[in-house]
N, C-alpha and C. Protein backbone atom coordinates (compact mmCIF):
# COMPACT_ATOMS: atom_id res chain seq x y z
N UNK A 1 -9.83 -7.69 -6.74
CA UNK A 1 -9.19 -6.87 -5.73
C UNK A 1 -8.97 -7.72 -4.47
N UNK A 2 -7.55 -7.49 -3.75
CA UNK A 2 -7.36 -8.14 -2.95
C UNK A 2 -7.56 -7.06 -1.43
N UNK A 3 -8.09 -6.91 -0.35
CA UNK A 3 -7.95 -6.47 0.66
C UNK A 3 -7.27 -6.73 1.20
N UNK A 4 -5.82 -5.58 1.58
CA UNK A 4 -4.94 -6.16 2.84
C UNK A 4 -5.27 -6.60 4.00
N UNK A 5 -4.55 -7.77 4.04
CA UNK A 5 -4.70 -8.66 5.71
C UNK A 5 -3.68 -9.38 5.92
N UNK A 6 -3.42 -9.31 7.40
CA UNK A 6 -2.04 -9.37 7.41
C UNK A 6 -1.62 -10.86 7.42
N UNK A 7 -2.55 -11.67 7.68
CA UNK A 7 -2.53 -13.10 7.27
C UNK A 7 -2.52 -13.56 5.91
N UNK A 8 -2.70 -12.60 4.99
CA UNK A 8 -2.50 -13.15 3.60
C UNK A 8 -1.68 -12.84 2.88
N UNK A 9 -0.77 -13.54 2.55
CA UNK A 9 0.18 -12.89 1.58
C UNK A 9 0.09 -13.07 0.00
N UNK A 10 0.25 -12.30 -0.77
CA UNK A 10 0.33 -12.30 -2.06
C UNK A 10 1.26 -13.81 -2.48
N UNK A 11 0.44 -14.19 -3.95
CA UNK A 11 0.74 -15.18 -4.73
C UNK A 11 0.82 -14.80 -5.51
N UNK A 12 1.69 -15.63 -6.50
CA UNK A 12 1.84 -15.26 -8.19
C UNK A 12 0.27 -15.35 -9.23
N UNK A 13 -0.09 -16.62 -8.49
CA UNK A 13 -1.83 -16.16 -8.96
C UNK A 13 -2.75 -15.39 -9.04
N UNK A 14 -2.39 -14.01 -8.01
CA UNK A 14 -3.17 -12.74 -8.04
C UNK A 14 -2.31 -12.02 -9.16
N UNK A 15 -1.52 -12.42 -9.37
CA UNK A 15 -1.05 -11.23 -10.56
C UNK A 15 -1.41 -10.99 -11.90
N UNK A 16 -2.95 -11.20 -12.20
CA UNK A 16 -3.13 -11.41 -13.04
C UNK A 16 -3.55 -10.47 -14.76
N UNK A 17 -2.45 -9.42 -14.15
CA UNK A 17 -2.73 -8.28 -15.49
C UNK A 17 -2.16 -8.88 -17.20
N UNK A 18 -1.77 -7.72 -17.24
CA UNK A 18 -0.91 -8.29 -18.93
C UNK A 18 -0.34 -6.92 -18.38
N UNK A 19 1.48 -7.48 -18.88
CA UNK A 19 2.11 -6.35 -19.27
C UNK A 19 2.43 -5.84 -20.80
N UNK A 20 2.52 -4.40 -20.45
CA UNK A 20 2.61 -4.02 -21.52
C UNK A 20 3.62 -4.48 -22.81
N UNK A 21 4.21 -3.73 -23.74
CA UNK A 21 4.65 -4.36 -24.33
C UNK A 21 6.43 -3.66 -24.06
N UNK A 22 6.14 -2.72 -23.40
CA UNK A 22 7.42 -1.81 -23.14
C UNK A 22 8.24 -1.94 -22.31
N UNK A 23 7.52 -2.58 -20.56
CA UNK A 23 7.86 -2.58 -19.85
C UNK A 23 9.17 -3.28 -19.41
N UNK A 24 9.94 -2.68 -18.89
CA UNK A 24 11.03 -3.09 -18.14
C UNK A 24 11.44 -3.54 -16.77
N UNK A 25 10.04 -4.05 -16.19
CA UNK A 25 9.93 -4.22 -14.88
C UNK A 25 9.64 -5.96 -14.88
N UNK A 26 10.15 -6.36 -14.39
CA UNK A 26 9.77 -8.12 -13.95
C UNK A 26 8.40 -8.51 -13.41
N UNK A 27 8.22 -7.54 -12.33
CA UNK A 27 6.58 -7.43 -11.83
C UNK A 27 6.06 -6.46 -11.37
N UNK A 28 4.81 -6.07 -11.31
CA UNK A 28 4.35 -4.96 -10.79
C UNK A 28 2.95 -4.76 -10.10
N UNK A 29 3.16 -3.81 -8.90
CA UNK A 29 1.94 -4.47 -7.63
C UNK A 29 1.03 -2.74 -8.34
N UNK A 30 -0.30 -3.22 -8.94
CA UNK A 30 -1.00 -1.92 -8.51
C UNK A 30 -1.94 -1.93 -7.28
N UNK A 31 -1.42 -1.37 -6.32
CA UNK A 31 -2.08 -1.01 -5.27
C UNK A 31 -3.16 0.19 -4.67
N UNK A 32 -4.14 0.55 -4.79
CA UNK A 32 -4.74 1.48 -4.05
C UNK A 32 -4.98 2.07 -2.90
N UNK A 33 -4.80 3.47 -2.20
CA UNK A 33 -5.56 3.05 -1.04
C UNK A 33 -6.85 3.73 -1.07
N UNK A 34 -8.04 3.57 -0.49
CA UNK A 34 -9.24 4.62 -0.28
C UNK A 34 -9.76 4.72 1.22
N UNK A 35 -10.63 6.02 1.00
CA UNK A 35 -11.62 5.99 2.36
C UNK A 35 -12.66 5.92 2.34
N UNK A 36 -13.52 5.86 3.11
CA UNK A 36 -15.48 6.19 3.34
C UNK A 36 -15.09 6.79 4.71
N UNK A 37 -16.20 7.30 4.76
CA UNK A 37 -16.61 7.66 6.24
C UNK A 37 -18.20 7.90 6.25
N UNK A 38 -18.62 7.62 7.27
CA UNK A 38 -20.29 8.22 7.65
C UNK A 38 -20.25 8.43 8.99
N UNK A 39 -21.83 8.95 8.60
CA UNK A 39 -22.10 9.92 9.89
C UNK A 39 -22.23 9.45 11.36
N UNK A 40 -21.64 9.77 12.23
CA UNK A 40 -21.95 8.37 13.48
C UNK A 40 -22.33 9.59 14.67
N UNK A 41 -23.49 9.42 15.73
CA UNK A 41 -23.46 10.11 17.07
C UNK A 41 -22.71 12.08 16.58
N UNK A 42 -22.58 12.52 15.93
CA UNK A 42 -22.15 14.13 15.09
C UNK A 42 -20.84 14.26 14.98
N UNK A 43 -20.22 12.56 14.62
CA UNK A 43 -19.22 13.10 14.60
C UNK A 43 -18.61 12.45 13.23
N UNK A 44 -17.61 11.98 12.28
CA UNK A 44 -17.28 10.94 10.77
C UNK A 44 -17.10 9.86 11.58
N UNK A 45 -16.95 8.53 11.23
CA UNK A 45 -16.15 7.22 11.13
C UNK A 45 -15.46 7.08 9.69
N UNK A 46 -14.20 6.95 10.11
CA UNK A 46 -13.66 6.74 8.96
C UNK A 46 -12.97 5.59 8.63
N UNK A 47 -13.05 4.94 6.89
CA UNK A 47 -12.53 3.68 7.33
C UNK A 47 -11.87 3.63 5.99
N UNK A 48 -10.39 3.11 5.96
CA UNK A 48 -9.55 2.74 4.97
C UNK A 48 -9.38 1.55 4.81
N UNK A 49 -8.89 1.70 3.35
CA UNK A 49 -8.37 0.01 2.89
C UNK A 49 -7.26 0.52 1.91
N UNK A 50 -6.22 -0.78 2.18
CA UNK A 50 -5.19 -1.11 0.88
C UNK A 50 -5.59 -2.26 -0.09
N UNK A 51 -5.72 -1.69 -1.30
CA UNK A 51 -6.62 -3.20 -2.66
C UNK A 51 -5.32 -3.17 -3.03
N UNK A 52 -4.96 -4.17 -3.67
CA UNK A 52 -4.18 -5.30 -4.62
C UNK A 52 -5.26 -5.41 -5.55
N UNK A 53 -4.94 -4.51 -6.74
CA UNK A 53 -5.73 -4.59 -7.78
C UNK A 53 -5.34 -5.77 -9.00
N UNK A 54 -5.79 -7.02 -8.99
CA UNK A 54 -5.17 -8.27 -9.65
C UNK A 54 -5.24 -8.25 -10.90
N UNK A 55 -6.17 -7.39 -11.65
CA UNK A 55 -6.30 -7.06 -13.35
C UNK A 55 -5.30 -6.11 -13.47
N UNK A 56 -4.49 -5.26 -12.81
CA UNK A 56 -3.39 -4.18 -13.36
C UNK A 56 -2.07 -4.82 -12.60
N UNK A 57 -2.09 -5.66 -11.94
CA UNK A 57 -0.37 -6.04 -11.23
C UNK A 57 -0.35 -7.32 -12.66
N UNK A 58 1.10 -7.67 -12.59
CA UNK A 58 1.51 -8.62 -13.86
C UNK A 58 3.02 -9.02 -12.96
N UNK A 59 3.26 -10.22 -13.50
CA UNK A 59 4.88 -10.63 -13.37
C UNK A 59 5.02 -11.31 -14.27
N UNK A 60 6.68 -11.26 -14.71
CA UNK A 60 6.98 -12.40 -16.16
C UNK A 60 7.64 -13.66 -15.59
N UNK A 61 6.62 -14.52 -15.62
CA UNK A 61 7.22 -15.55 -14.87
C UNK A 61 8.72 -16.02 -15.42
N UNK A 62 9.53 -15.73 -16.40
CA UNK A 62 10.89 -16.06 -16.33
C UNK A 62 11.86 -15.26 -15.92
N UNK A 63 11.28 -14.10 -15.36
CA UNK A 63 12.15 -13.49 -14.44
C UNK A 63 11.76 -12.41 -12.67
N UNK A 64 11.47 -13.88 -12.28
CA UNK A 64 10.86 -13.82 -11.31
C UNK A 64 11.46 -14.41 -10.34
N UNK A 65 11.77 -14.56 -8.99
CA UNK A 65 11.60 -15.09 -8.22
C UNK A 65 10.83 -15.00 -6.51
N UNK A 66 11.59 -15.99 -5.27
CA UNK A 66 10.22 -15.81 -4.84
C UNK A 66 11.30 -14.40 -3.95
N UNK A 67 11.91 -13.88 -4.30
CA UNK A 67 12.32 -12.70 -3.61
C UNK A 67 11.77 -11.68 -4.18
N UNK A 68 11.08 -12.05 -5.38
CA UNK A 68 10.71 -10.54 -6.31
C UNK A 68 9.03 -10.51 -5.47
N UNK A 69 9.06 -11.75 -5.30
CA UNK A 69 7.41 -12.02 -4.80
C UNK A 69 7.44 -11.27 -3.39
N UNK A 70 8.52 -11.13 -2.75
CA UNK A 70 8.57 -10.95 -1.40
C UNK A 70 8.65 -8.72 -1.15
N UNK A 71 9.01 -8.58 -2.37
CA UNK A 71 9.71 -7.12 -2.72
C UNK A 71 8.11 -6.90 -2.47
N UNK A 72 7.41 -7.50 -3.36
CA UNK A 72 6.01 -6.93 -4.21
C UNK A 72 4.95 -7.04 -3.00
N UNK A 73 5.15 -8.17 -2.36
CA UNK A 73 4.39 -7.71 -1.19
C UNK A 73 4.59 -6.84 0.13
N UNK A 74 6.11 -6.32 0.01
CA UNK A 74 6.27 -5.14 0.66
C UNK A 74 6.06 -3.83 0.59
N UNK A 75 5.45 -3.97 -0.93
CA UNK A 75 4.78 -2.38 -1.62
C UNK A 75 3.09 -2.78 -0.76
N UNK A 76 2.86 -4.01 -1.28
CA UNK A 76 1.66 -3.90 -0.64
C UNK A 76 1.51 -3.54 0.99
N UNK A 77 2.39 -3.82 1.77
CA UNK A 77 2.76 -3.54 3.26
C UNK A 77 2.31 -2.00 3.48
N UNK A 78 3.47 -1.31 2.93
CA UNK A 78 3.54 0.16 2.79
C UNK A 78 2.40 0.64 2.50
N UNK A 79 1.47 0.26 1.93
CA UNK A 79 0.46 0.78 1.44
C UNK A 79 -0.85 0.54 2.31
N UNK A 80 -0.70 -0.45 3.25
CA UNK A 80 -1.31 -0.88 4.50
C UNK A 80 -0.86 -0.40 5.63
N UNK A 81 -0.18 0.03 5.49
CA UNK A 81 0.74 1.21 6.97
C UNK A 81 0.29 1.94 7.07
N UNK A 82 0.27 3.29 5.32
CA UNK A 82 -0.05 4.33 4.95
C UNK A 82 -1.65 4.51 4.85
N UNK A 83 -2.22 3.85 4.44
CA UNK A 83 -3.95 3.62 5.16
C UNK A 83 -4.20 3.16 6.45
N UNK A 84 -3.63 2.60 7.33
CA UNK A 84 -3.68 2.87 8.59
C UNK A 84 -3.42 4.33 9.29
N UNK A 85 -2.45 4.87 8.60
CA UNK A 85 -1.80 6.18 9.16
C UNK A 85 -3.41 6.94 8.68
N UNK A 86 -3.58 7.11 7.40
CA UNK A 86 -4.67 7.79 6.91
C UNK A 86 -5.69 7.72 8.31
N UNK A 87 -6.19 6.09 8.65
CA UNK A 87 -7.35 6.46 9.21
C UNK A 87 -7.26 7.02 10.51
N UNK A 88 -5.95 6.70 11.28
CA UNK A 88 -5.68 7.09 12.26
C UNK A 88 -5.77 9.22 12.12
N UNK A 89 -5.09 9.14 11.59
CA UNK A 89 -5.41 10.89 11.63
C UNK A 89 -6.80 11.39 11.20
N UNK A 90 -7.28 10.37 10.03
CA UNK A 90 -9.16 11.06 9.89
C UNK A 90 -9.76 11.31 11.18
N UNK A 91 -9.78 9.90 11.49
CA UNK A 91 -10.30 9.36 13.46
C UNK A 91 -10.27 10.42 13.85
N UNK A 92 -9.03 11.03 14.05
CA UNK A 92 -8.57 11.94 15.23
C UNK A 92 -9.18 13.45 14.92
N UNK A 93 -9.68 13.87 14.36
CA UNK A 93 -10.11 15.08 13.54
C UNK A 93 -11.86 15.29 13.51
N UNK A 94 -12.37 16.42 14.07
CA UNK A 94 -13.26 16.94 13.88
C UNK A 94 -13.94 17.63 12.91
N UNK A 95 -14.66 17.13 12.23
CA UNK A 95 -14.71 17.53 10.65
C UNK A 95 -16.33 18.37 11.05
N UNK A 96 -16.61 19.61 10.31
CA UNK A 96 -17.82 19.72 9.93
C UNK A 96 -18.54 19.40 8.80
N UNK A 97 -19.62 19.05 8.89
CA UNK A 97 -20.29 18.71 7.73
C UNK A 97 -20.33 19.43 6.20
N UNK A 98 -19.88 20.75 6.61
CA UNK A 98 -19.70 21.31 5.37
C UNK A 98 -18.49 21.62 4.55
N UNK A 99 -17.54 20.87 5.73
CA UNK A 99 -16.05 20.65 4.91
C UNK A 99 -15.66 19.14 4.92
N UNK A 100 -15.94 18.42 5.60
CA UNK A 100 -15.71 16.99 5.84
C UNK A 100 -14.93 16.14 4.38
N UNK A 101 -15.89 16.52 3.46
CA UNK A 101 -15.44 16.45 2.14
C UNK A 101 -13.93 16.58 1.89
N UNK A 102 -13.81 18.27 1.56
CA UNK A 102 -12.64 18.57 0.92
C UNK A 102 -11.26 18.59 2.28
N UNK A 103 -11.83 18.77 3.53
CA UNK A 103 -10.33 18.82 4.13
C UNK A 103 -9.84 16.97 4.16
N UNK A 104 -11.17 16.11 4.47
CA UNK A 104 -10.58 15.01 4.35
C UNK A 104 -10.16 14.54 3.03
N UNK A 105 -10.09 14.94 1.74
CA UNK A 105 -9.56 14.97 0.76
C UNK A 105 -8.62 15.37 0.70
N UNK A 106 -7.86 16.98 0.95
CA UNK A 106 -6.70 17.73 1.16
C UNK A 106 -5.77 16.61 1.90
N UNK A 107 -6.65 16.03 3.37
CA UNK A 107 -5.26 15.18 4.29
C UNK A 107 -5.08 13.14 3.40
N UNK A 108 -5.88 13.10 2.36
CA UNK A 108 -6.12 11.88 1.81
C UNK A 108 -4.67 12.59 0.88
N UNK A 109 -5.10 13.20 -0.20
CA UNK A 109 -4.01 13.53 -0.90
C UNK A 109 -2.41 13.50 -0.73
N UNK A 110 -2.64 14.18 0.55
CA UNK A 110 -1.26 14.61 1.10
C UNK A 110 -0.87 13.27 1.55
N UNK A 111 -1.41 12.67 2.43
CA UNK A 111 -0.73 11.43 2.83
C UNK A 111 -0.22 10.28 1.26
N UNK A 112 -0.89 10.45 0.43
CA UNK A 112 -1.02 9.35 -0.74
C UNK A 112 0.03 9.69 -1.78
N UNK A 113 0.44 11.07 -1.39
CA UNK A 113 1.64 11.84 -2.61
C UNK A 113 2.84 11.27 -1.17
N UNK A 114 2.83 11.27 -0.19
CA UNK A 114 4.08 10.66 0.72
C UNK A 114 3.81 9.13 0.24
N UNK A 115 2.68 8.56 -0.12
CA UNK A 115 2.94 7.07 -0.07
C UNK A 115 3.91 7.07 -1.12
N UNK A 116 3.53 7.52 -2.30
CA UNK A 116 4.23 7.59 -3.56
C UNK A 116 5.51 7.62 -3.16
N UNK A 117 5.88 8.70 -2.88
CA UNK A 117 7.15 9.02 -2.03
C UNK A 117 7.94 8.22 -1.60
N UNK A 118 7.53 7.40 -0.99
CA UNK A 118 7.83 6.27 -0.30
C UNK A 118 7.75 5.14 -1.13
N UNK A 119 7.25 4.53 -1.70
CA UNK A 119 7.15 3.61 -2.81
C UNK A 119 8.35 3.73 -3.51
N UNK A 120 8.45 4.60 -4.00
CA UNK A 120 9.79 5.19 -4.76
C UNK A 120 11.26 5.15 -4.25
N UNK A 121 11.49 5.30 -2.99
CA UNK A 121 12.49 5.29 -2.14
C UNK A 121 12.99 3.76 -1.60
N UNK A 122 11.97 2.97 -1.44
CA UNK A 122 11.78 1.59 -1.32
C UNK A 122 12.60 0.83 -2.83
N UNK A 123 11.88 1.27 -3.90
CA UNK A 123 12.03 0.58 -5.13
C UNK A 123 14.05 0.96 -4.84
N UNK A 124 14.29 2.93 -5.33
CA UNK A 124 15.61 2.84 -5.14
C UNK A 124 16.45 2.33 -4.60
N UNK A 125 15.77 2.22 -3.07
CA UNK A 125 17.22 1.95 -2.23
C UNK A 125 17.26 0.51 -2.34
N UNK A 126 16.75 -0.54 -2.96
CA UNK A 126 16.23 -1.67 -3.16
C UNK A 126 16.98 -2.24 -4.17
N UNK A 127 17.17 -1.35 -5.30
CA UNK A 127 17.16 -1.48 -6.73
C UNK A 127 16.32 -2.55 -7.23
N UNK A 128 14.87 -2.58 -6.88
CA UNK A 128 13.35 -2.93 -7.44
C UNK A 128 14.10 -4.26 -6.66
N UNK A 129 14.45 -4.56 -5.48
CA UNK A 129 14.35 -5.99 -4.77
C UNK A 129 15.63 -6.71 -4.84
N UNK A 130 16.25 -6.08 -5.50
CA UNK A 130 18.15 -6.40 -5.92
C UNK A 130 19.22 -6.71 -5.28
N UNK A 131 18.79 -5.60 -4.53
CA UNK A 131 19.89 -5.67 -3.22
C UNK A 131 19.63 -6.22 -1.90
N UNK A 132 20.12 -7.58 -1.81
CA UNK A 132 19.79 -8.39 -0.67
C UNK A 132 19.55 -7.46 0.64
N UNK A 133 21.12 -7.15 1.27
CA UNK A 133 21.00 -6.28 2.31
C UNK A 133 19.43 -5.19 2.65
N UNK A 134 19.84 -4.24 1.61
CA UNK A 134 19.07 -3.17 1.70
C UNK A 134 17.35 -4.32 1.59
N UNK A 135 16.85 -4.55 1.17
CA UNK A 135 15.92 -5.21 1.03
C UNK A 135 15.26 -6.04 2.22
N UNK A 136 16.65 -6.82 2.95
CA UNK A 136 16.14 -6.94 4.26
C UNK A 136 16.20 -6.08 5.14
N UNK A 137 16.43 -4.89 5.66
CA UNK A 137 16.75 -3.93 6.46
C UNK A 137 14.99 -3.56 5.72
N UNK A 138 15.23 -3.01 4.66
CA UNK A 138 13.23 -2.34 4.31
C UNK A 138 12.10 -3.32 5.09
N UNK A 139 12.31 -4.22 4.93
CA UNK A 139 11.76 -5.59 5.16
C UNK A 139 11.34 -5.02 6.92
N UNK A 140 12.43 -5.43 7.41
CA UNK A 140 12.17 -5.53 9.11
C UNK A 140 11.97 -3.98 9.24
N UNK A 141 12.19 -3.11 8.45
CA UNK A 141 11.68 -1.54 8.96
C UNK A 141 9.70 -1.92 8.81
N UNK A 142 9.12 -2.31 7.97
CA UNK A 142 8.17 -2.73 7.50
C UNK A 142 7.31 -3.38 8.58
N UNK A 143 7.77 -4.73 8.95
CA UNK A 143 7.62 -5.45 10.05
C UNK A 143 7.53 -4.80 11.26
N UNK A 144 8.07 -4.29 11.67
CA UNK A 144 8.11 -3.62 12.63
C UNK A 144 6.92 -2.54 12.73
N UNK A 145 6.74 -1.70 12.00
CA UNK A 145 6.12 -0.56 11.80
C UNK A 145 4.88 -1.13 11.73
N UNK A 146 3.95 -2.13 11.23
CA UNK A 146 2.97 -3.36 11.22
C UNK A 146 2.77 -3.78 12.56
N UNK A 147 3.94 -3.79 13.28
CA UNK A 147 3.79 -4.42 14.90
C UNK A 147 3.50 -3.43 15.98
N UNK A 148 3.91 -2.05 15.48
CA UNK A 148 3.88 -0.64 16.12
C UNK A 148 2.36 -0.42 15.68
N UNK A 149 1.71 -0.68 14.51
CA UNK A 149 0.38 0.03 14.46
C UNK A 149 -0.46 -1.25 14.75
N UNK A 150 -0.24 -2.43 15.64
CA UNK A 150 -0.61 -3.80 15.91
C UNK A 150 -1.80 -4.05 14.95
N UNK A 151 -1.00 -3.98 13.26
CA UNK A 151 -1.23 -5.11 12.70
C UNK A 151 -0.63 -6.21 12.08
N UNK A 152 -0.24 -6.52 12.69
CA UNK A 152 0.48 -8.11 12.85
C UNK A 152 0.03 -8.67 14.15
């Protein structure tokens, strides 16, 4: 597992799954995000991460390049935005101890069915990294949004 940081960028060497035998994809980032939180002074700390899971992502190295490399670490981006966003709204929220659980689950969910969301919209408007234009426009929306939650 790789932990997002914004100094590191993905290599073809972390990709180290097997693809299936079906697949129609050139490469593919499995990404996670999760939380913890504990108990601090009566109130949660909450803390997220985006993994780069390196046993389930794969690329075929003959149809690859380093733009596909560049697509794949913009899923990972998104997914470091969207766990930032997560912790930022846990943070902000007064949880009691006897719901802490399920509402921060309810707002984990909800944010993680928009990541999806978003993942998806990326790949389309992209056509999975295809389309030069569109790809750089995602790109600097990305960048930007990284510089707005100052991590970059």
């Amino acid at each position: 597992m790789i932990k997002w940081q914004s100094a590191y960028k993905l290599q073809w060497a972390d990709f180290q799954g097997v693809p299936d035998s079906v697949t129609e994809a050139s490469a593919l980032s499995s990404i996670i995000v999760s939380y913890t939180y504990i108990p601090l002074n009566g109130r949660y700390n909450f803390y997220t991460n985006a993994m780069f899971e390196k046993s389930r992502s794969f690329y075929l190295p003959d149809y690859v390049t380093d733009s596909t490399l560049n697509h794949e670490q913009t899923h990972f981006d998104i997914a470091a935005i969207y766990a930032e966003m997560l912790s930022r709204i846990l943070n902000s929220r007064n949880f009691e101890k006897s719901t802490v659980r399920v509402e921060s689950g309810r707002i984990f969910d909800s944010l993680t069915s928009e990541l999806a969301d978003e993942q998806k919209r990326y790949d389309f408007e992209t056509r999975w990294g295809t389309r030069y234009q569109q790809q750089v426009s995602w790109e600097r929306k990305i960048h930007k949004a990284l510089v707005n939650y100052k991590m970059k």
